[in-house]
Protein backbone atom coordinates (compact mmCIF):
# COMPACT_ATOMS: atom_id res chain seq x y z
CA UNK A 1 40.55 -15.10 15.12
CA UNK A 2 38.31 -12.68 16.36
CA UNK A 3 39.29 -9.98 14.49
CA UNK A 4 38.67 -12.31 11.77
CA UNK A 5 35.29 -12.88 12.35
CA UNK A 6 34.73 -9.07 13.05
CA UNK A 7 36.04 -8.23 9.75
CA UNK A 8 34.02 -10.86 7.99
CA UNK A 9 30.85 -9.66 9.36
CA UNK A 10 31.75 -6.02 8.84
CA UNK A 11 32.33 -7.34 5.18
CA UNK A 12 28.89 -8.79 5.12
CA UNK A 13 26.91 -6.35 6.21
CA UNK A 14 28.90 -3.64 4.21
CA UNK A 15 27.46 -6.29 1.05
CA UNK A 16 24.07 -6.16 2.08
CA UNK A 17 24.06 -2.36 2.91
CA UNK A 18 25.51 -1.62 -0.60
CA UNK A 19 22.71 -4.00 -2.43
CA UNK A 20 20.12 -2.33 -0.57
CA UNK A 21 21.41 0.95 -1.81
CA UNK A 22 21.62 0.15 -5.34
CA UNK A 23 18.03 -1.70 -5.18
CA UNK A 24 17.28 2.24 -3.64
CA UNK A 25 18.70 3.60 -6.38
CA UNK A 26 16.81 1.09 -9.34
CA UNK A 27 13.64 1.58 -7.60
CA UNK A 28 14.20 5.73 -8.15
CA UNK A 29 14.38 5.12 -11.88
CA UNK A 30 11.30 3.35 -12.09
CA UNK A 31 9.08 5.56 -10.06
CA UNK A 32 6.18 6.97 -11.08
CA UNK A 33 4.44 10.42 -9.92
CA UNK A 34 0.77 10.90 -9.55
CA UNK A 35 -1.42 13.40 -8.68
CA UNK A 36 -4.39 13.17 -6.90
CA UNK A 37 -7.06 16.13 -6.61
CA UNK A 38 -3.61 18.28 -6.10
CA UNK A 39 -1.35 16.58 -4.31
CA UNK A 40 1.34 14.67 -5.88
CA UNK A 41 3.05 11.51 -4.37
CA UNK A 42 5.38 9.04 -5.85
CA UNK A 43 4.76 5.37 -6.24
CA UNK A 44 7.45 3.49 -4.51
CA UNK A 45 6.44 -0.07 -4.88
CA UNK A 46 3.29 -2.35 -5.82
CA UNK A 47 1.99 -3.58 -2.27
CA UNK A 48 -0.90 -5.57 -3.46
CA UNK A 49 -2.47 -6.40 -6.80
CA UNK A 50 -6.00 -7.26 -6.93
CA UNK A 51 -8.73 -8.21 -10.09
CA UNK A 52 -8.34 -4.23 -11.72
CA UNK A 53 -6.26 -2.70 -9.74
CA UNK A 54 -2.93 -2.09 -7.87
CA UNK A 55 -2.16 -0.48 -4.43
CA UNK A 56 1.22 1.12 -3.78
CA UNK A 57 3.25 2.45 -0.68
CA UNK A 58 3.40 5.94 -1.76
CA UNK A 59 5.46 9.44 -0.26
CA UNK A 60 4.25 12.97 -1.02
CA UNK A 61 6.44 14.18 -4.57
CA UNK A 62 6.68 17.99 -2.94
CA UNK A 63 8.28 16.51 0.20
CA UNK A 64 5.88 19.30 1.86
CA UNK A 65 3.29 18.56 4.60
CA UNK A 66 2.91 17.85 8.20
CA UNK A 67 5.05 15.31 7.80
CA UNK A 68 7.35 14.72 5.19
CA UNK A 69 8.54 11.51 5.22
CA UNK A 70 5.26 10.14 5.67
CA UNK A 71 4.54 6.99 4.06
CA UNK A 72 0.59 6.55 2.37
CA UNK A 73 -0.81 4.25 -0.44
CA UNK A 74 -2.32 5.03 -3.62
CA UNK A 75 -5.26 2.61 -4.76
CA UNK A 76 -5.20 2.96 -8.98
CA UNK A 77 -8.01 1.23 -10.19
CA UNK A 78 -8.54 0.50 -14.24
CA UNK A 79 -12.52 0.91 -15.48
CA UNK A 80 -13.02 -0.24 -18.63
CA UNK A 81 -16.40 -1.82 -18.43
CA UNK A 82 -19.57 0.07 -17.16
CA UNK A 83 -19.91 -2.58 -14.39
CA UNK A 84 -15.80 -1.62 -12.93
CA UNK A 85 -16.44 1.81 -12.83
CA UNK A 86 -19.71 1.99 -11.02
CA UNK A 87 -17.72 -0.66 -8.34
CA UNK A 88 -15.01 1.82 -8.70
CA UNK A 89 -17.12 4.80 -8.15
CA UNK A 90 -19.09 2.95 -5.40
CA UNK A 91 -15.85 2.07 -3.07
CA UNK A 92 -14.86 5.80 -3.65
CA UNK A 93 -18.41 7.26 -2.20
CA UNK A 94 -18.42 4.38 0.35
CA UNK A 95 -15.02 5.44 1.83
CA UNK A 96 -15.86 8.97 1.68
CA UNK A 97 -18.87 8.05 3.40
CA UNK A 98 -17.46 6.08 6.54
CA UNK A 99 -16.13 9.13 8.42
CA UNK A 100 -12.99 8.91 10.80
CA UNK A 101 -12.61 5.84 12.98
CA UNK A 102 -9.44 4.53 14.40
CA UNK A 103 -9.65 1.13 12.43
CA UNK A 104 -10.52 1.87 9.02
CA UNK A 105 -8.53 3.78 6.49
CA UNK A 106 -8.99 6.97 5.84
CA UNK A 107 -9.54 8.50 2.47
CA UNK A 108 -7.45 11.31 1.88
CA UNK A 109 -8.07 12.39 -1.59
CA UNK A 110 -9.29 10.37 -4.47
CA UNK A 111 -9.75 11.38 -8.53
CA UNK A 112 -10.95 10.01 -11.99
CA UNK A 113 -8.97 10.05 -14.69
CA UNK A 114 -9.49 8.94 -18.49
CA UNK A 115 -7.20 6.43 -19.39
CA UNK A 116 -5.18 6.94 -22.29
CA UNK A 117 -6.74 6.55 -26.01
CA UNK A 118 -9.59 6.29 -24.07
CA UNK A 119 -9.86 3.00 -23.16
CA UNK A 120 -12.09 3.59 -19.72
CA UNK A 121 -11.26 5.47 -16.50
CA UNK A 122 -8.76 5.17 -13.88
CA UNK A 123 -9.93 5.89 -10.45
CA UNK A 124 -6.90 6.81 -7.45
CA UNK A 125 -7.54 7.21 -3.98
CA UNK A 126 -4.85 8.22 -1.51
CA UNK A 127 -5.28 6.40 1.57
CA UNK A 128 -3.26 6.19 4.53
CA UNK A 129 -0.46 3.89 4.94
CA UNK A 130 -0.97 1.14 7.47
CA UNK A 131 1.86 -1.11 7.84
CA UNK A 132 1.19 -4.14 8.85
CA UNK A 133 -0.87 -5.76 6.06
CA UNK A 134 -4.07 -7.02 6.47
CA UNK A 135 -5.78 -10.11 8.00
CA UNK A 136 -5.98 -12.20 5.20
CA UNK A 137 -2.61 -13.02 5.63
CA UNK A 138 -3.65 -15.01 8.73
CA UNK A 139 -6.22 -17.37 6.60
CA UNK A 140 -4.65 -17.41 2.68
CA UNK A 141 -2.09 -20.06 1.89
CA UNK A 142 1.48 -18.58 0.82
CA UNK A 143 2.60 -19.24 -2.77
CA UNK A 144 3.55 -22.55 -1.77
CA UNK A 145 0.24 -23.53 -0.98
CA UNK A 146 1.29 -23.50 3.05
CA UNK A 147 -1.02 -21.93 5.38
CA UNK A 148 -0.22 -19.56 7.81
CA UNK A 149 0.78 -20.39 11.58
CA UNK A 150 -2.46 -20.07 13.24
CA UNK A 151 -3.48 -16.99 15.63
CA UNK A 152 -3.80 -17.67 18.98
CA UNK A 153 -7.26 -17.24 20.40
CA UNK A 154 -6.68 -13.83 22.05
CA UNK A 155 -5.62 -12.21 19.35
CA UNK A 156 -8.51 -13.30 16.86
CA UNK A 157 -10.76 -12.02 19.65
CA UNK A 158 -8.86 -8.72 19.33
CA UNK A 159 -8.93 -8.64 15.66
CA UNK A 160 -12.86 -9.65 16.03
CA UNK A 161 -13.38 -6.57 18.27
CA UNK A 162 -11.75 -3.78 15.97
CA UNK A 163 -13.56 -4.71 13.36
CA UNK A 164 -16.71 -5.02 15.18
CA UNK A 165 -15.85 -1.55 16.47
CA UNK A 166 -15.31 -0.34 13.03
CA UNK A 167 -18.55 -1.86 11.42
CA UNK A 168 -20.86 -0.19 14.86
């Protein structure tokens, strides 16, 4: 009987370790690669998707670089009116313009594009990758319309200080 049960879960996980693997392998085909000002990464997968534009979970194309396997994410915004592109443009100079701090993002290359049949611009940033997502998971309802289990008071304090510390 338990041998049984071993087997069975060996089975199991063997299943779920071979769909991962072929959802590894369909994700390959549909990659994209990018480059920004140089350096070329490949889109793994949409993270977020906001009014005109997308931001993906990214890995360098060249596998070169301090570190390889390093995860980042791409920002691809789509300017077709004069009013998106100066917002475009105006998140671009505003990141470039916040310096290094240990709780904001850091911009580590960014470029303008025209689109094709030049329909506007397209504006990517490469960012760092910070897992985690970000705190407006804590306050949006899900797709169900359910909100979130509540933060306890501590930690909105802490989340209240970084940002504090990254707005000083």
């Amino acid at each position: 009987e338990a041998a049984y049960a071993a087997a069975s879960k060996g089975a199991a996980i063997a299943k779920e370790r071979g769909a991962a693997i072929l959802e590894k392998i369909d994700e390959r085909r549909n990659q994209e690669t990018v480059s920004i000002n140089g350096v070329s990464v490949v889109l793994l997968k949409v993270l977020a998707e906001g009014g005109y534009g997308y931001v993906y979970l990214a890995r360098r194309a060249d596998g070169e670089g301090k570190n390889p396997g390093k995860h980042y994410a791409v920002k691809r915004m789509l300017a077709q009116s004069r009013e998106s592109k100066d917002m475009a443009q105006a998140e671009v100079d505003m990141m470039r313009g916040l310096g290094a701090h240990p709780n904001i993002v850091k911009l580590l290359a960014s470029e303008k594009l025209p689109m094709e049949g030049g329909r506007g611009t397209e504006h990517l940033l490469l960012m760092e990758f910070v897992s985690g997502g970000t705190l407006a998971r804590h306050v949006i309802p899900n797709a169900a319309g359910e909100m979130p289990p509540r933060l306890g008071e501590e930690q909105m304090l802490r989340n209240l200080l970084d940002v504090c510390k990254a707005v000083a």
